[in-house]
Protein backbone atom coordinates (compact mmCIF):
# COMPACT_ATOMS: atom_id res chain seq x y z
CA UNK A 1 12.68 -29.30 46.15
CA UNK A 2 14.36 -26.37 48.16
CA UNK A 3 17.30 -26.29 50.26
CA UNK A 4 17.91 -24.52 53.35
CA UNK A 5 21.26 -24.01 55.80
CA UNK A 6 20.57 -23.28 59.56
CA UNK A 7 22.77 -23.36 62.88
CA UNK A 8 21.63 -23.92 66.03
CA UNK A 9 24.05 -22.55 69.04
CA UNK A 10 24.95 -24.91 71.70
CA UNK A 11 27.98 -23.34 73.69
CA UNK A 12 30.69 -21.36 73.89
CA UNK A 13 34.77 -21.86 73.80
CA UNK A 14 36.59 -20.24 76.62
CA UNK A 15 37.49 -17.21 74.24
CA UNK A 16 34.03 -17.26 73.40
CA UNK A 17 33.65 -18.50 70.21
CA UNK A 18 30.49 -19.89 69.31
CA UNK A 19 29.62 -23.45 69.06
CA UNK A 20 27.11 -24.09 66.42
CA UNK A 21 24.98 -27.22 65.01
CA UNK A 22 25.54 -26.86 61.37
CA UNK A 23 21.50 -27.83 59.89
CA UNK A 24 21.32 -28.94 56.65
CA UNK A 25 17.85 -29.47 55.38
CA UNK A 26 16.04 -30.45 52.04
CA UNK A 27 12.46 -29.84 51.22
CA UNK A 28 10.49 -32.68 49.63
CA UNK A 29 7.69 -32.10 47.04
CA UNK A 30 5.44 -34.24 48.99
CA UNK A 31 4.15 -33.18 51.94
CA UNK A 32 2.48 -37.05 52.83
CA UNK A 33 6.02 -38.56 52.03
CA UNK A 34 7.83 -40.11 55.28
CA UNK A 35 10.64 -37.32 56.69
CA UNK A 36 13.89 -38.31 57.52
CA UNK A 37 16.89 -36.89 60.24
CA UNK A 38 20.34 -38.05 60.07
CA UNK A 39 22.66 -36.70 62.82
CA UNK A 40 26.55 -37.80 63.14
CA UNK A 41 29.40 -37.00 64.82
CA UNK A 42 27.86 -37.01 68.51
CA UNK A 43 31.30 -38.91 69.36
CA UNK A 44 33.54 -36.33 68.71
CA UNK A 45 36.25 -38.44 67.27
CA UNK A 46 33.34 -40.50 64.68
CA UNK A 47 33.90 -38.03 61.56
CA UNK A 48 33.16 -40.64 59.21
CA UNK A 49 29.03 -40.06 59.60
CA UNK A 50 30.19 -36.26 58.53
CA UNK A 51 31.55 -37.61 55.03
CA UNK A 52 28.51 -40.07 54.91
CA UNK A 53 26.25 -37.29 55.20
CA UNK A 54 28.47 -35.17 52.46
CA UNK A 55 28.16 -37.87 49.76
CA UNK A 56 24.52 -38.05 50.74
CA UNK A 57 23.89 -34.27 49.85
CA UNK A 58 25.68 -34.34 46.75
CA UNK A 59 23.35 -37.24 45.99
CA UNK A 60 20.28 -35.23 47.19
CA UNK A 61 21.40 -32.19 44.82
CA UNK A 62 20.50 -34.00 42.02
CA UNK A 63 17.46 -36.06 43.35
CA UNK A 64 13.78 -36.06 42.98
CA UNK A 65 13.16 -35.76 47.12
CA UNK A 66 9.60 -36.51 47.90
CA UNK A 67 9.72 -36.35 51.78
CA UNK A 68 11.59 -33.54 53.58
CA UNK A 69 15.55 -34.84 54.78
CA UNK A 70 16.82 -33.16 57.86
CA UNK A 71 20.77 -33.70 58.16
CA UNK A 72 22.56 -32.42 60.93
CA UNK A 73 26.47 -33.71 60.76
CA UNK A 74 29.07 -32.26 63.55
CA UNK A 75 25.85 -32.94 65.99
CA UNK A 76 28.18 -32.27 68.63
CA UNK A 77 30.99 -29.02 68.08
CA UNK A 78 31.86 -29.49 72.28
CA UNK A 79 32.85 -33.14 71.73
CA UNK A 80 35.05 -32.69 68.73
CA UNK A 81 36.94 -29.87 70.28
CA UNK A 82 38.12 -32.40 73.18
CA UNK A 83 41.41 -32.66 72.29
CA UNK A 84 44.55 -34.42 74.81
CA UNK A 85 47.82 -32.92 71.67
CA UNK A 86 46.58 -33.77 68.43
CA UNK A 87 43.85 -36.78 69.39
CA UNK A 88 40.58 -35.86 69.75
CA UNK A 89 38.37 -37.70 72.22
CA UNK A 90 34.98 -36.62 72.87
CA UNK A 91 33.39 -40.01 73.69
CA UNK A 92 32.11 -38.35 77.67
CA UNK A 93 30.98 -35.25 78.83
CA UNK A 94 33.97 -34.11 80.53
CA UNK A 95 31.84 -31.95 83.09
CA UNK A 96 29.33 -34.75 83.72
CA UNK A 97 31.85 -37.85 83.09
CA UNK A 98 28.62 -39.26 81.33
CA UNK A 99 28.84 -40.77 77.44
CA UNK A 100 27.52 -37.80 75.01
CA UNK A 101 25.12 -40.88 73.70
CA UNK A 102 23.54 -41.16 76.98
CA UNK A 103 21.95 -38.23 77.75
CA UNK A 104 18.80 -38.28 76.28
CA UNK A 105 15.77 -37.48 77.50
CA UNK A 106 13.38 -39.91 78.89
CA UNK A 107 9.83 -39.11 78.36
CA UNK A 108 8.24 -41.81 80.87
CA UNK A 109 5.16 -41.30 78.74
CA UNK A 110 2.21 -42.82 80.75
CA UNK A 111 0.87 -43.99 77.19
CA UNK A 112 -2.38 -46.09 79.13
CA UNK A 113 -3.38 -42.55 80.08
CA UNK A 114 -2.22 -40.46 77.01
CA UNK A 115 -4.25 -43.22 75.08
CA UNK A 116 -7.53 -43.04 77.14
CA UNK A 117 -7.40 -39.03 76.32
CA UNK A 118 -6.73 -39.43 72.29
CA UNK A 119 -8.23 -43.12 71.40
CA UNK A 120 -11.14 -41.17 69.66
CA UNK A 121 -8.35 -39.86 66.88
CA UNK A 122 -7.94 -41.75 64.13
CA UNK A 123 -4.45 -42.92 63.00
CA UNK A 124 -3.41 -39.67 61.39
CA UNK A 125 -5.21 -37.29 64.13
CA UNK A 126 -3.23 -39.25 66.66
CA UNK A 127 0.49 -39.99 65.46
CA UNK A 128 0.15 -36.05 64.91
CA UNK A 129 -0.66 -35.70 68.54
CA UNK A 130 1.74 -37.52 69.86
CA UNK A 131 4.79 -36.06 68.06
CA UNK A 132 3.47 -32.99 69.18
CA UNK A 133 3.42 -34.01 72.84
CA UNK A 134 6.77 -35.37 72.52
CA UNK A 135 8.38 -32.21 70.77
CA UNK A 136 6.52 -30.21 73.67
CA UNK A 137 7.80 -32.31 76.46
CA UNK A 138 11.20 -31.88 75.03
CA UNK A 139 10.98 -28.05 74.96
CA UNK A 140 9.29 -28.01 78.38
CA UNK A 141 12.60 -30.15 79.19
CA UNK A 142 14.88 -27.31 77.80
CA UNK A 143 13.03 -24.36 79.74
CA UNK A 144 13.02 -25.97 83.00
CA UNK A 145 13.53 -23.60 85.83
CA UNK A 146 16.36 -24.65 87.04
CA UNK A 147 18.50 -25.42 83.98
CA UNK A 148 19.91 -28.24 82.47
CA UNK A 149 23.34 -29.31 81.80
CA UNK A 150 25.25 -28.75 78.50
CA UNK A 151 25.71 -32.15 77.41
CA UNK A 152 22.25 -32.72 78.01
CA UNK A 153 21.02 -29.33 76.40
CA UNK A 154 22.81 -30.51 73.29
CA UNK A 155 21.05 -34.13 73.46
CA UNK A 156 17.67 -32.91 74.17
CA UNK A 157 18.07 -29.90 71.43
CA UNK A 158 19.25 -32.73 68.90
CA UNK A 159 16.27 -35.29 70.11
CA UNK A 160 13.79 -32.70 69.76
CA UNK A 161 14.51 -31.99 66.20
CA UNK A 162 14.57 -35.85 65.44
CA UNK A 163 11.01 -36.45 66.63
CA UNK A 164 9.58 -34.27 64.27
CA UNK A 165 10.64 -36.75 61.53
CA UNK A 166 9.41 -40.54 60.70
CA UNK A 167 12.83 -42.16 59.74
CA UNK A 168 15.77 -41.70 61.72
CA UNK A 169 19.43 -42.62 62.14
CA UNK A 170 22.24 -41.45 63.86
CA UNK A 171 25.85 -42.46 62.51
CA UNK A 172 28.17 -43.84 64.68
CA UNK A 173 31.44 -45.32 64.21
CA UNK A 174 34.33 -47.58 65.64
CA UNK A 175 37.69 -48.46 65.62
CA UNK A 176 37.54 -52.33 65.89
CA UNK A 177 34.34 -53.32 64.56
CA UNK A 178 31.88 -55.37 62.21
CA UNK A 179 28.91 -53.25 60.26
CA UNK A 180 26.39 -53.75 62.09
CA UNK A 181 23.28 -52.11 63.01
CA UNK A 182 20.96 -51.26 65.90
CA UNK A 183 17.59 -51.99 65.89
CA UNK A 184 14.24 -52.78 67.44
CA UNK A 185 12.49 -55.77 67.27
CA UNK A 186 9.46 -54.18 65.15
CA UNK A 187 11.93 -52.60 62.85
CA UNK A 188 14.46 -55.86 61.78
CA UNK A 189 12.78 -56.69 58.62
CA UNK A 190 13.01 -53.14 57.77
CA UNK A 191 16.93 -53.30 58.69
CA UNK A 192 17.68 -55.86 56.09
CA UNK A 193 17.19 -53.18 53.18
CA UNK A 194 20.63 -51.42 54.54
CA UNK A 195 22.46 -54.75 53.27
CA UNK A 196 24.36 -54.22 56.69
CA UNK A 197 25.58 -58.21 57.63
CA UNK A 198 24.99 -57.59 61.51
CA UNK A 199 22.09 -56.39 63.35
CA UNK A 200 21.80 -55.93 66.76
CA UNK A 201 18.38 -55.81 68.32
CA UNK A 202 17.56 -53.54 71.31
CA UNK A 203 14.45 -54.05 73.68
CA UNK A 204 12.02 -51.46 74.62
CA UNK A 205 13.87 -50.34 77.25
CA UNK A 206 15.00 -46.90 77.53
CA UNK A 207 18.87 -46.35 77.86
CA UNK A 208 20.45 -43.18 77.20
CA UNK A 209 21.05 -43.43 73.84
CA UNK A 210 19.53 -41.11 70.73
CA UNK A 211 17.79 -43.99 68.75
CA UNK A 212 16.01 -45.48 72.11
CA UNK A 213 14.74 -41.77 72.97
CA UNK A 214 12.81 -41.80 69.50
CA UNK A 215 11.46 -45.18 69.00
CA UNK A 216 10.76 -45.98 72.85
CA UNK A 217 7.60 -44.02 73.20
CA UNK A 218 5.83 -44.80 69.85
CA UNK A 219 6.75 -48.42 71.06
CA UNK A 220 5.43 -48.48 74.31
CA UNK A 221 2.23 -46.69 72.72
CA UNK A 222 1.57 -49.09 70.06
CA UNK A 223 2.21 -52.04 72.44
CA UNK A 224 -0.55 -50.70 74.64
CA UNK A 225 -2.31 -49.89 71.58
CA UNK A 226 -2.66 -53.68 70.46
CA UNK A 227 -4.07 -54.63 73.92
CA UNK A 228 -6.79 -52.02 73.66
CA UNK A 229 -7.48 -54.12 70.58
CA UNK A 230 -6.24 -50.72 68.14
């Protein structure tokens, strides 16, 4: 196992300071073994994914890790440095007014028409060629010509990375709340192994929200999948 430390640069304070992702990421020995990305701290005042995500590496230090982990805490530095005195907020954009877990990209994959062009694949061949689709559609997203917003630079920057990996959860936290857990349907047997009492399920609709711009599109494919008889 090898460990590596990256940033990736998102904005600028007003006395220009750099705003950086801080990228933590650990190699597996296995290169067939499932990879995981854990992001937290898109709400700027959620810190508690940031300490989850500490204890995690300490664990990882002294782990066997098969499959590579991709941890990205402080996924958003321009939330967290919306501050009203000594509170932080960061829950909305404040240029767009819209929640920082909203702006995701949408893909609107036509997957009856992606399908008919890769059916020939077998399973490997075509779960690679989808991700790949979906990491290019998200990088097509960031070099449009005429520019994207910040918030959603940050969201689309953050959802590109996660699509590259087969497990993935982003950290979230309240101030009045039960655990609980969001999930799709396909997924809620899965759920019960994080011994969380509360799950909530989401439909294969596409919302906004980090966890719906991963697992919508390999939905919708498989879905169409199963009535081509695949």
């Amino acid at each position: 196992m090898s460990f590596t430390q990256s940033s990736l640069k998102v904005g600028e304070l007003a006395t220009g300071h750099e705003l950086n992702v801080p990228i933590f990421r650990f190699r597996g020995t296995d290169v067939e073994a499932p990879r995981v990305y854990i992001q937290a701290n898109v709400h700027g005042a959620e810190v508690q994914g940031n300490a989850v995500i500490y204890q995690l590496m300490q664990r990882l230090e002294t782990a066997n890790v098969l499959g590579d982990v991709v941890l990205v805490p402080l996924a958003n530095p321009l939330g967290i440095n919306q501050k009203s005195g000594e509170f932080t907020l960061g829950r909305f954009d404040p240029i767009t007014g819209v929640n920082w877990n909203r702006e995701y990209f949408d893909h609107k994959v036509d997957v009856e028409a992606w399908y008919a062009q890769h059916h020939h694949l077998d399973d490997t061949a075509l779960t690679h060629a989808f991700r790949t689709h979906l990491i290019a559609a998200c990088q097509a997203r960031l070099d449009g010509e005429w520019g994207i917003t910040s918030g959603h630079q940050l969201a689309v920057s953050l959802q590109k990375m996660a699509h590259d990996a087969d497990i993935v959860l982003d950290l979230h936290t309240g101030p009045k709340s039960c655990k609980h857990l969001y999930c799709p349907t396909y997924a809620y047997e899965l759920a019960k192994q994080f011994s969380i009492p509360y799950t909530l399920i989401i439909p294969n609709d596409f919302g906004g929200a980090m966890d719906e711009s991963i697992f919508c599109p390999w939905w919708q494919l498989s879905e169409h999948m199963a009535t081509q008889g695949a």
